[in-house]
N, C-alpha and C. Protein backbone atom coordinates (compact mmCIF):
# COMPACT_ATOMS: atom_id res chain seq x y z
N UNK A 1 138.97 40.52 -42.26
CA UNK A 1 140.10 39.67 -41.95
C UNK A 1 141.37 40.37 -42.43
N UNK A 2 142.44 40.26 -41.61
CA UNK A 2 143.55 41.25 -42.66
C UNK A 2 144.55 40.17 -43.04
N UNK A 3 145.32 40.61 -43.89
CA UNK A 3 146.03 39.98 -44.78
C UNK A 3 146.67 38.55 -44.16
N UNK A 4 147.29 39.31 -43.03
CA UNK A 4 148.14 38.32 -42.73
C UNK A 4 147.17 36.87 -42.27
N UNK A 5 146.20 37.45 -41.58
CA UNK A 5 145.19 35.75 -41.19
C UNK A 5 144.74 35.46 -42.30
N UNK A 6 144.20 35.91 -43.68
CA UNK A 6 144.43 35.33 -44.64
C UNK A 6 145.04 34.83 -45.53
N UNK A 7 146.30 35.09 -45.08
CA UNK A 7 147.77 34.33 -45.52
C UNK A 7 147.50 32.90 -45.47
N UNK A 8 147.62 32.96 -43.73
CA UNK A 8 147.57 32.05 -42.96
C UNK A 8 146.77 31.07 -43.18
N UNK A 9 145.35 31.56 -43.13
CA UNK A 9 144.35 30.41 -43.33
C UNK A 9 144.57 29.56 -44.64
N UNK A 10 144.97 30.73 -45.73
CA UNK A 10 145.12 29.77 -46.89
C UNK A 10 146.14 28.59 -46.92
N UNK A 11 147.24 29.06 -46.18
CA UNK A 11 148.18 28.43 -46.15
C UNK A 11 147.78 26.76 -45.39
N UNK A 12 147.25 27.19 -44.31
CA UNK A 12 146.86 25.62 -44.12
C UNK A 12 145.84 25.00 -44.28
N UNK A 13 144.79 25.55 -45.33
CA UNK A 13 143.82 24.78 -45.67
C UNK A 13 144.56 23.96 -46.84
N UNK A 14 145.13 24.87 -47.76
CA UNK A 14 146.10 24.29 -48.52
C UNK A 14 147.26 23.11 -47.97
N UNK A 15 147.28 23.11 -47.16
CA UNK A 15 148.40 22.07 -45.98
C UNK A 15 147.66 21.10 -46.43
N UNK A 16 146.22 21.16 -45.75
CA UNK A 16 145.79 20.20 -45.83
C UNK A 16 144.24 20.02 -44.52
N UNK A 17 144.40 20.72 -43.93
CA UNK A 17 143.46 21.88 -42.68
C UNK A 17 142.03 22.42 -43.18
N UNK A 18 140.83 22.18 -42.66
CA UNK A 18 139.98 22.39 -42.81
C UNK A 18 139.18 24.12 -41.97
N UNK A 19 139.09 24.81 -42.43
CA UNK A 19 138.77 26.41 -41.17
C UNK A 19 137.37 25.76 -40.59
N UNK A 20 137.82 25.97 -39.48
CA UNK A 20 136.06 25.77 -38.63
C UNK A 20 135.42 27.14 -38.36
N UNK A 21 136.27 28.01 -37.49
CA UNK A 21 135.70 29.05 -37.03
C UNK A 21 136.97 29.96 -36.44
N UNK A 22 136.84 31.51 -36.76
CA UNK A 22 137.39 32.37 -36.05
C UNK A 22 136.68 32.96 -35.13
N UNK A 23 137.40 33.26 -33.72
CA UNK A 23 137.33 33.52 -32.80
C UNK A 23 137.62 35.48 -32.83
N UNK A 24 138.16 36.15 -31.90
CA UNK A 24 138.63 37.16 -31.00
C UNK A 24 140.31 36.95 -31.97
N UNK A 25 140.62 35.79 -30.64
CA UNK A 25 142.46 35.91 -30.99
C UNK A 25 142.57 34.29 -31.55
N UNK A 26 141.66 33.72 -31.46
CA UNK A 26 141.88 31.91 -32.20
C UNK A 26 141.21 31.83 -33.41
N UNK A 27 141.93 30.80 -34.14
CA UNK A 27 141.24 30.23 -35.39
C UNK A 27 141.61 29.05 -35.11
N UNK A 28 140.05 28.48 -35.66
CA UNK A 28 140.10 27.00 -35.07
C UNK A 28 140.18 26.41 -36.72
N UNK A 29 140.56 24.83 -36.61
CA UNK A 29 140.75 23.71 -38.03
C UNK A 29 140.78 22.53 -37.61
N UNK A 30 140.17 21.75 -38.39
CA UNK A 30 139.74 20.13 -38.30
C UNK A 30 140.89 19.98 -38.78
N UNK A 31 141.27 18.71 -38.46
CA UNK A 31 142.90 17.74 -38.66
C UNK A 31 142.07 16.69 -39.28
N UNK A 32 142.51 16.39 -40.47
CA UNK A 32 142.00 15.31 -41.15
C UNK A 32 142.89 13.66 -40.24
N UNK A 33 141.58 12.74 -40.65
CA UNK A 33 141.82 11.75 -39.90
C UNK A 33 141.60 11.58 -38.18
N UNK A 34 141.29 12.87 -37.61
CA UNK A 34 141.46 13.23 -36.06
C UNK A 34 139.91 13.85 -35.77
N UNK A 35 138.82 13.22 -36.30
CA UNK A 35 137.60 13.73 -36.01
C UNK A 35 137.37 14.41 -34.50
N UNK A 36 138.15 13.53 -33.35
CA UNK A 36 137.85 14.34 -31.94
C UNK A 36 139.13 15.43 -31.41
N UNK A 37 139.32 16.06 -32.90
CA UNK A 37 140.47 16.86 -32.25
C UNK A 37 140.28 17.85 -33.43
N UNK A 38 140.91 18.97 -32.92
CA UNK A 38 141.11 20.41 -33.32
C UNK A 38 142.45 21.01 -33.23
N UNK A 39 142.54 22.03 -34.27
CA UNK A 39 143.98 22.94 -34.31
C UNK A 39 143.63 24.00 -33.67
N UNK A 40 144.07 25.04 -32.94
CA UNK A 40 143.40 25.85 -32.56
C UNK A 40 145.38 27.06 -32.82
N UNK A 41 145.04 28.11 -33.42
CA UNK A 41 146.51 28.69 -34.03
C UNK A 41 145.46 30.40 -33.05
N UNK A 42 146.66 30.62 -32.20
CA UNK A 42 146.34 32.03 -31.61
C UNK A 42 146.83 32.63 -32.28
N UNK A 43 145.98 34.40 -32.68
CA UNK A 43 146.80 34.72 -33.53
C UNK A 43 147.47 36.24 -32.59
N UNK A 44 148.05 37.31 -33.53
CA UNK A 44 148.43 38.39 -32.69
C UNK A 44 147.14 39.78 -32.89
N UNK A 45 145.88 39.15 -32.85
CA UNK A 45 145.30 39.91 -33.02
C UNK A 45 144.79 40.71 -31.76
N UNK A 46 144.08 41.67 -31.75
CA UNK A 46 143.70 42.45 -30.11
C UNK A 46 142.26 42.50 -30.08
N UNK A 47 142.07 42.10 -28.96
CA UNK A 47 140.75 42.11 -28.51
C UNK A 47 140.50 43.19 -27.70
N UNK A 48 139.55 43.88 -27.69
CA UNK A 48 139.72 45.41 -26.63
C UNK A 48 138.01 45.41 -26.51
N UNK A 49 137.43 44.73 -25.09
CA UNK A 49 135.77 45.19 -24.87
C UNK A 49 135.10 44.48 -25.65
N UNK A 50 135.71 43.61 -26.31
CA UNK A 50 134.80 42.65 -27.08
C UNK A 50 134.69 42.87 -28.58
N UNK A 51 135.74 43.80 -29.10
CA UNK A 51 136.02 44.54 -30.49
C UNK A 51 136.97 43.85 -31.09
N UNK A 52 137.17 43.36 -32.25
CA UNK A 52 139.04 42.96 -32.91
C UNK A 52 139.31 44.65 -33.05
N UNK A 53 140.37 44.56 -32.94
CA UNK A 53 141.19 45.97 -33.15
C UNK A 53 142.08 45.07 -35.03
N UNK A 54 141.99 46.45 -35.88
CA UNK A 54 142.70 46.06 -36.93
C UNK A 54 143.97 46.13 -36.89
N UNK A 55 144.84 46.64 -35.48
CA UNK A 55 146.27 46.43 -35.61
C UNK A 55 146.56 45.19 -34.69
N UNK A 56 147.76 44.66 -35.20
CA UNK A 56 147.86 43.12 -34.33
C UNK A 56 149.23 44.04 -34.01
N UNK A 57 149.97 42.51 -32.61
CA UNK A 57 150.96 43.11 -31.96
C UNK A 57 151.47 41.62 -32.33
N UNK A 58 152.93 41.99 -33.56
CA UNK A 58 153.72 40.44 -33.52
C UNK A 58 154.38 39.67 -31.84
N UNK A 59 153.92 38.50 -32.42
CA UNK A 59 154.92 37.96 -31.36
C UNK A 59 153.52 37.92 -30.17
N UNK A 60 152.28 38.12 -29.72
CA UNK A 60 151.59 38.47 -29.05
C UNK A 60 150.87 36.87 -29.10
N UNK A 61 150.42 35.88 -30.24
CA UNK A 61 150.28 35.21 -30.33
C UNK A 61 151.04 34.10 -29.71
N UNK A 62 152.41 34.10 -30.09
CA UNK A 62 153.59 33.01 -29.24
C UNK A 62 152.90 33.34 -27.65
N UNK A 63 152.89 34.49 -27.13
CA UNK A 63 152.72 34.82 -25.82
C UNK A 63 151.87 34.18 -24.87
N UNK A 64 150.61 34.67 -25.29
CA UNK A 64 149.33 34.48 -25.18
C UNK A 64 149.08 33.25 -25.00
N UNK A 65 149.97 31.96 -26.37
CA UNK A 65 149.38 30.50 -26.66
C UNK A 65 150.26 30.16 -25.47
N UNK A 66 151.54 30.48 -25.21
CA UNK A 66 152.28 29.88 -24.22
C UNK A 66 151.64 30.24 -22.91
N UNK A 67 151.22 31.19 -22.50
CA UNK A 67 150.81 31.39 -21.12
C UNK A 67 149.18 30.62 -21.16
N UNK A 68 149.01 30.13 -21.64
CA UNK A 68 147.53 29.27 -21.72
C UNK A 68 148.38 28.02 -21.19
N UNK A 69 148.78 27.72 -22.37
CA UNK A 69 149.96 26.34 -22.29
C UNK A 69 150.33 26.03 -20.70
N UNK A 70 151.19 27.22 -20.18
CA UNK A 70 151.61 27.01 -19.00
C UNK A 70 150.76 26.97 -17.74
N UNK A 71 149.19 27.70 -17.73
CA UNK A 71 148.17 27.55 -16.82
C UNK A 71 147.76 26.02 -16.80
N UNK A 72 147.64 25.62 -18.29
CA UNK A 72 146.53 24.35 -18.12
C UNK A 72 147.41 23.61 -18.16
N UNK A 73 149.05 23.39 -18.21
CA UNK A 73 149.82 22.21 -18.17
C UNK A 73 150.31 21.98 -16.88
N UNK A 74 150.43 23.57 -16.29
CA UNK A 74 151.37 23.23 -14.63
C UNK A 74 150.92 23.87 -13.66
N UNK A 75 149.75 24.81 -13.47
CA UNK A 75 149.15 25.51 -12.48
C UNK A 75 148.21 24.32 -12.54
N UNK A 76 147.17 24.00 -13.43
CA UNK A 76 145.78 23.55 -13.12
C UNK A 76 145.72 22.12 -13.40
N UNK A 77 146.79 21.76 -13.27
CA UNK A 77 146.30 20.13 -13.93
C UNK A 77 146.56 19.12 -12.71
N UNK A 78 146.18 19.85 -11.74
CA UNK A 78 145.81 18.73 -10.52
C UNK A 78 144.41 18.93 -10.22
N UNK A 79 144.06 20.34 -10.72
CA UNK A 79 142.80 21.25 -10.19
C UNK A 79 141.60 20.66 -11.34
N UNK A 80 141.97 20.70 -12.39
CA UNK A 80 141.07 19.55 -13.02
C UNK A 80 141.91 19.74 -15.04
N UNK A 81 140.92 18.46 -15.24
CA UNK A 81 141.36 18.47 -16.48
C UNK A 81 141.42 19.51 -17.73
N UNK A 82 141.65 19.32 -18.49
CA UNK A 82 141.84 20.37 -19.65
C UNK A 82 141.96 19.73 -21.42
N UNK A 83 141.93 20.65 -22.15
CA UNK A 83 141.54 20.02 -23.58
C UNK A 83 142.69 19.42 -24.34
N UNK A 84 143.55 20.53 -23.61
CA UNK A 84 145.30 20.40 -24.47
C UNK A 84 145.98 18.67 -24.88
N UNK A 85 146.03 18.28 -25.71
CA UNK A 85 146.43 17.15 -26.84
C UNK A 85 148.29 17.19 -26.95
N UNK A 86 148.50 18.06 -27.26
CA UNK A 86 149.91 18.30 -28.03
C UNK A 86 150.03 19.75 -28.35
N UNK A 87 151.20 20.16 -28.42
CA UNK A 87 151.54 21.49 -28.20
C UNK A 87 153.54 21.44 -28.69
N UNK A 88 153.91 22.61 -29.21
CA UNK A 88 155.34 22.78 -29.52
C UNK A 88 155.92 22.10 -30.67
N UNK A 89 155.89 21.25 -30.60
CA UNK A 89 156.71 20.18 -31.88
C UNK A 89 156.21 19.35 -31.69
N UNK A 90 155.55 19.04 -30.91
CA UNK A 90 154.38 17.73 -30.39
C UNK A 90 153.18 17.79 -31.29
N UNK A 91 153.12 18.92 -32.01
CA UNK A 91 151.63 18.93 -32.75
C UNK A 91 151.76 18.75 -34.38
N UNK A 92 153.22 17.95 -34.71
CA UNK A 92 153.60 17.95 -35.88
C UNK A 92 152.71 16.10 -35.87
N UNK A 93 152.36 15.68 -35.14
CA UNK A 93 152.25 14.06 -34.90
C UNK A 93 150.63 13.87 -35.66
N UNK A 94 149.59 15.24 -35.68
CA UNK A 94 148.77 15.55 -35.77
C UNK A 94 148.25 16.30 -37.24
N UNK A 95 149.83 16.79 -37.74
CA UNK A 95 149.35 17.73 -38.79
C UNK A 95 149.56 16.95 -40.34
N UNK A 96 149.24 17.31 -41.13
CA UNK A 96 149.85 16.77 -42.49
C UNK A 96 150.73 17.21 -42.67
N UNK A 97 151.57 16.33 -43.51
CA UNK A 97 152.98 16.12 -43.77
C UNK A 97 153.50 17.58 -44.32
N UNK A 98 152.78 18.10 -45.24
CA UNK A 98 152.99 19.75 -45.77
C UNK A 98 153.26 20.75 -44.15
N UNK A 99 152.71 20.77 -43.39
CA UNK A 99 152.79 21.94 -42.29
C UNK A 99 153.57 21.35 -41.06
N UNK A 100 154.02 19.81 -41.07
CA UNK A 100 155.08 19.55 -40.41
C UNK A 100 156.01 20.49 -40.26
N UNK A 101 156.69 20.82 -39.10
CA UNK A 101 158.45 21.40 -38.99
C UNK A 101 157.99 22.91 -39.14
N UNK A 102 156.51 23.22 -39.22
CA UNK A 102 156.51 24.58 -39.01
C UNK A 102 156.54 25.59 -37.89
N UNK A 103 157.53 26.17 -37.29
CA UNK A 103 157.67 26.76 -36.30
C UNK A 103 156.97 27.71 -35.63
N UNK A 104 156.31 28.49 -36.79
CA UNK A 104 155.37 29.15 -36.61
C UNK A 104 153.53 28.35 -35.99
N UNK A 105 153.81 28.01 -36.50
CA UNK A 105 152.96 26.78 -36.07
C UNK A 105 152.88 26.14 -34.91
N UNK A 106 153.91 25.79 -34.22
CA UNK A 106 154.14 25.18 -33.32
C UNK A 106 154.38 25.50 -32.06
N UNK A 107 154.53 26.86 -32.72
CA UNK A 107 154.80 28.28 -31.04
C UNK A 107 153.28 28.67 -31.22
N UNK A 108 152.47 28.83 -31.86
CA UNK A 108 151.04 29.38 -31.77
C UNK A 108 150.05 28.54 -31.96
N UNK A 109 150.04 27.41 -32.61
CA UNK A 109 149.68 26.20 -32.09
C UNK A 109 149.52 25.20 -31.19
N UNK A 110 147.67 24.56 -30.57
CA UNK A 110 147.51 23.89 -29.84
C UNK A 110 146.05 22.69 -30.54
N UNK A 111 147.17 21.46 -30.45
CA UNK A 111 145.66 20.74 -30.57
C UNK A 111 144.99 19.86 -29.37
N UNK A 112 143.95 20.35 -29.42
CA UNK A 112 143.07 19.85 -28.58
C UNK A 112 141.81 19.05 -28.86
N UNK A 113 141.31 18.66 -27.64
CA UNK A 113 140.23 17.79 -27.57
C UNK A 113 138.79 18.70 -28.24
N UNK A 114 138.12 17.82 -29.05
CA UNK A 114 136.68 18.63 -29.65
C UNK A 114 135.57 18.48 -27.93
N UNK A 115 135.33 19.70 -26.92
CA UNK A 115 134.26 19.37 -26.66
C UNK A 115 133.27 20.83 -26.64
N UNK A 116 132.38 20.68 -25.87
CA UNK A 116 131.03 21.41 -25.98
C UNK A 116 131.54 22.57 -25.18
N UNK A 117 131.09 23.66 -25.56
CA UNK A 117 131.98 25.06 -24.91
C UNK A 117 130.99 25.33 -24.15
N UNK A 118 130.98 25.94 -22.89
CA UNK A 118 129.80 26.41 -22.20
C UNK A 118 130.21 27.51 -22.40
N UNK A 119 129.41 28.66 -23.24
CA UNK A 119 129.26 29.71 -23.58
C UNK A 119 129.69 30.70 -22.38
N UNK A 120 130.45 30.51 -21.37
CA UNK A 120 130.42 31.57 -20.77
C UNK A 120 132.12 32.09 -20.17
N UNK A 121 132.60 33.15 -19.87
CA UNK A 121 134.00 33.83 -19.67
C UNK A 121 133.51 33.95 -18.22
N UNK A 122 134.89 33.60 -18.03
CA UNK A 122 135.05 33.39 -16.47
C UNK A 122 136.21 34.84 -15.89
N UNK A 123 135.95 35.77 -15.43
CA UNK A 123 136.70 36.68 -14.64
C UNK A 123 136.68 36.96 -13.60
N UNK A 124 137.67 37.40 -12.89
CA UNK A 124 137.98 37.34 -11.52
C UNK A 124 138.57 39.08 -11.43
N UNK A 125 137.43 39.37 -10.48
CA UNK A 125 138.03 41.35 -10.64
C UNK A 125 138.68 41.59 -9.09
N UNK A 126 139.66 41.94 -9.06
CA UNK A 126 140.09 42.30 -7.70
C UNK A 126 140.14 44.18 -7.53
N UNK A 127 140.06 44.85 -8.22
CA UNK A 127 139.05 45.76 -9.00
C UNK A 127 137.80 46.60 -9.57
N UNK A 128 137.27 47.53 -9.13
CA UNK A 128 135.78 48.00 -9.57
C UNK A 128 136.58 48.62 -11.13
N UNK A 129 136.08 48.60 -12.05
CA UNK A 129 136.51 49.53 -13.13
C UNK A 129 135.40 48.87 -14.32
N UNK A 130 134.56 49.52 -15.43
CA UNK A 130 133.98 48.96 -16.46
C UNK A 130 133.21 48.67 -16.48
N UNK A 131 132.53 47.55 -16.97
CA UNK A 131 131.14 47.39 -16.61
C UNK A 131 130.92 47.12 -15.28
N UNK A 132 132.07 46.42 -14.23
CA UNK A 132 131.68 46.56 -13.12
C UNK A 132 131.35 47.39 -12.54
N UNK A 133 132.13 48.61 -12.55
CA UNK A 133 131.92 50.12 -12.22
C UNK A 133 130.44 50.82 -12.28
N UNK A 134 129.96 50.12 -14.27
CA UNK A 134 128.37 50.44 -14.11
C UNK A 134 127.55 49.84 -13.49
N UNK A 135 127.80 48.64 -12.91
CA UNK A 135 126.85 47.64 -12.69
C UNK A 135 126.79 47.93 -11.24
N UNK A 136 128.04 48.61 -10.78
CA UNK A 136 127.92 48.69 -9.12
C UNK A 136 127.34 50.07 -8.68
N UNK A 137 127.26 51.18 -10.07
CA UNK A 137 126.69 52.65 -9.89
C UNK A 137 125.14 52.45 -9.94
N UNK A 138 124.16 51.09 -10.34
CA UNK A 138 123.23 50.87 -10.46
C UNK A 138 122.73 50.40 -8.98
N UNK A 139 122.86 49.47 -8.81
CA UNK A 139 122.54 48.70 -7.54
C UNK A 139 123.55 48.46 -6.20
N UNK A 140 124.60 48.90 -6.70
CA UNK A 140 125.52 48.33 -5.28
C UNK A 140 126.38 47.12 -5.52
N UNK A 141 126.02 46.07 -6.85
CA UNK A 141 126.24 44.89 -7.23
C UNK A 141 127.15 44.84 -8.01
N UNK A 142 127.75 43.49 -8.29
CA UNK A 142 128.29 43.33 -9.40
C UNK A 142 128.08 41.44 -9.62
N UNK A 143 127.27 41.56 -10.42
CA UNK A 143 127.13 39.95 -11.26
C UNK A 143 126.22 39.24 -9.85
N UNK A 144 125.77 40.30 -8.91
CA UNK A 144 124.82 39.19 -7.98
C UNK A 144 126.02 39.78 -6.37
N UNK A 145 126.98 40.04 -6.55
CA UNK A 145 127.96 39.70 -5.64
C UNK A 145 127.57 41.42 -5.24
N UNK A 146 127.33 41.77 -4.05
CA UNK A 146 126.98 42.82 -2.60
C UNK A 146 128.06 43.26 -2.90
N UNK A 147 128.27 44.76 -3.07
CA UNK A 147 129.72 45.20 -2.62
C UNK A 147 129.54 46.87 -1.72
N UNK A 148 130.43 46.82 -0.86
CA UNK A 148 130.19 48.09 0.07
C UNK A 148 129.63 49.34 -0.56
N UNK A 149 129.30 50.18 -0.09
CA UNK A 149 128.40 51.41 -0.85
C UNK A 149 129.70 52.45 -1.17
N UNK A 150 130.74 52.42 -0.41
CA UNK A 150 131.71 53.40 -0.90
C UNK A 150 132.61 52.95 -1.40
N UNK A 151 132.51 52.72 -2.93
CA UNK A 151 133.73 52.69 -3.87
C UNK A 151 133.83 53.51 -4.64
N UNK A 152 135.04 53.54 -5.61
CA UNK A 152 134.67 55.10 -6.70
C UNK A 152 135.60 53.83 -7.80
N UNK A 153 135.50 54.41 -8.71
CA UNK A 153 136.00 53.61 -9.96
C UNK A 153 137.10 53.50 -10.01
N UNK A 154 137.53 52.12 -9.90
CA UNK A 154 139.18 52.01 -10.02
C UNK A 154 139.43 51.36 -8.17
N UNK A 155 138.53 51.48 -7.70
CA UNK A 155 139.08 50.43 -5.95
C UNK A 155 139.05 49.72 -6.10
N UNK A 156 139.99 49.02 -5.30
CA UNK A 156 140.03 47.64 -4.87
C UNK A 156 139.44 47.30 -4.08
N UNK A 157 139.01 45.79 -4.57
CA UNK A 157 137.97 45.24 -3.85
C UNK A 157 138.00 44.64 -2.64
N UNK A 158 137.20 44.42 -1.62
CA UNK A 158 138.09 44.30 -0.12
C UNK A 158 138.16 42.26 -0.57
N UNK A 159 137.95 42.05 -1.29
CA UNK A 159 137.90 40.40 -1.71
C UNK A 159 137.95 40.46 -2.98
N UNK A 160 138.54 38.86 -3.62
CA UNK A 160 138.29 38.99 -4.98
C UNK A 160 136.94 38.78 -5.48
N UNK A 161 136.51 38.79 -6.47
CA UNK A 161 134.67 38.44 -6.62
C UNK A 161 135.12 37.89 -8.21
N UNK A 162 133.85 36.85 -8.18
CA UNK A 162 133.83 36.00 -9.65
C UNK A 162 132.69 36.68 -10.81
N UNK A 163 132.92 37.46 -11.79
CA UNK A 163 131.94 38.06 -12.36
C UNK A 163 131.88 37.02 -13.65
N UNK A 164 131.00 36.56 -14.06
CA UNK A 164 131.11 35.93 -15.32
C UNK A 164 130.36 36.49 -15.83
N UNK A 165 130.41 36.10 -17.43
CA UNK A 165 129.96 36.84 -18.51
C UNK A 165 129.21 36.03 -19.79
N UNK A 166 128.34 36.23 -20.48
CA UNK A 166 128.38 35.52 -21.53
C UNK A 166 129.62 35.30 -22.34
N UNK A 167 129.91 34.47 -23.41
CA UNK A 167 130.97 34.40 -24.50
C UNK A 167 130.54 34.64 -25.57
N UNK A 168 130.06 36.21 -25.97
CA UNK A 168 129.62 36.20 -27.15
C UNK A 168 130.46 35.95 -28.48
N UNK A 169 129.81 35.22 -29.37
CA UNK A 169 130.82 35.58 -30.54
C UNK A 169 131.38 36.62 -31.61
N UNK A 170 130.02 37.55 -31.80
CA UNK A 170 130.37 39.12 -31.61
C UNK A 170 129.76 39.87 -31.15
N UNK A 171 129.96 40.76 -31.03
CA UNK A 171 129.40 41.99 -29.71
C UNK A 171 130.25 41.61 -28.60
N UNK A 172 129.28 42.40 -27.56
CA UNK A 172 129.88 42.37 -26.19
C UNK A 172 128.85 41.27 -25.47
N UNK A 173 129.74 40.80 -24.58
CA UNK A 173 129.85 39.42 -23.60
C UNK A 173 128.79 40.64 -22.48
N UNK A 174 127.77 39.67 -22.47
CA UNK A 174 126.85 40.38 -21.07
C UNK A 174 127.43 39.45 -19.81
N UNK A 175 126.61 40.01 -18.85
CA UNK A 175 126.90 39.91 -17.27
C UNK A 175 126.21 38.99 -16.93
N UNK A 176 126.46 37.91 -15.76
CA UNK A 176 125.69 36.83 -15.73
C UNK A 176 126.07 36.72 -13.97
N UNK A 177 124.76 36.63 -13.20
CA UNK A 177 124.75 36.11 -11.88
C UNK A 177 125.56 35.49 -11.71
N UNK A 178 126.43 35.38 -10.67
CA UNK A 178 127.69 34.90 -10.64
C UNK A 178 127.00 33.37 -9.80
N UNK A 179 125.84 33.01 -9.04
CA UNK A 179 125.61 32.42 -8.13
C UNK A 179 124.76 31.30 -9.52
N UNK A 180 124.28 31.75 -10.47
CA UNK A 180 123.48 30.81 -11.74
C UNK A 180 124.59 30.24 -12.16
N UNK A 181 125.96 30.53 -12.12
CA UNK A 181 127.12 30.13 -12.90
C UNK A 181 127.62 29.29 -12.01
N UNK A 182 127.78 29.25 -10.72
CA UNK A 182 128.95 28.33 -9.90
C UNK A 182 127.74 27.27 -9.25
């Protein structure tokens, strides 16, 4: 863990915040009094292939939490529901009185609904490159999905294709029939 997420964590267990679990780029915390809800604080850490990288990129966290923010608040929320609770200064309603008014907090902060994660990452490759690349030098395939016999690494795909993956919690996320998933 490097310093700074252990700053952090101390800082709001001490608030008043319980640590559930670190993630990749999230750390999750129970909100006392709020049994069906969660803190979830992105941090600026890097994920690369399923690795933490030990250098973080400031400011990457604000980014990251906001462009989530903005998918599941105004692209997808006709398309279906989502976990998001409170978000921005909205998540001070939620926190103890100690981590109120924290800004930092509140730009990388999201609380949400507690539910059951289906273990699996959802990607969309418009793209051969990576494991797709290996998976298509094997069989022709990728995640179940046929793809023409002449590609070279790095084409585009004549369609987009849905590859999903496991969600491992460490290691690397395997490949999953895309047709067992939808």
């Amino acid at each position: 863990m490097s310093e700074h997420a252990e700053v952090e964590r101390n800082y709001l267990e001490e608030g008043g915040l319980q640590f559930v679990s670190q993630g990749k780029v999230r750390d999750t915390y129970a909100l006392p009094d709020h049994d069906d809800l969660l803190l979830f604080m992105t941090s600026n850490r890097i994920s690369s292939h399923d690795f933490v990288l030990s250098a973080e990129v400031p400011g990457k966290g604000q980014l990251l939490n906001a462009m989530s923010i903005f998918w599941k608040t105004k692209v997808l929320q006709n398309v279906c529901a989502n976990d998001i609770v409170a978000f921005g200064s909205g998540i001070d309603e939620y926190l103890p009185e100690p981590l109120q008014g924290d800004m930092d907090a509140q730009s990388r902060g999201v609380i949400a609904r507690k539910l059951k994660m289906l273990p699996i990452e959802c990607v969309v490759r418009g793209h051969l490159t990576g494991g797709g690349w290996r998976s298509y030098r094997k069989d022709r395939t990728v995640c179940g999905v046929k793809l023409p016999p002449d590609l070279h690494d790095g084409s585009q795909l004549p369609h987009l294709i849905f590859t999903p993956t496991t969600k491992a919690q460490q290691g690397h996320d395997e490949p999953l029939d895309s047709g067992e998933v939808t």
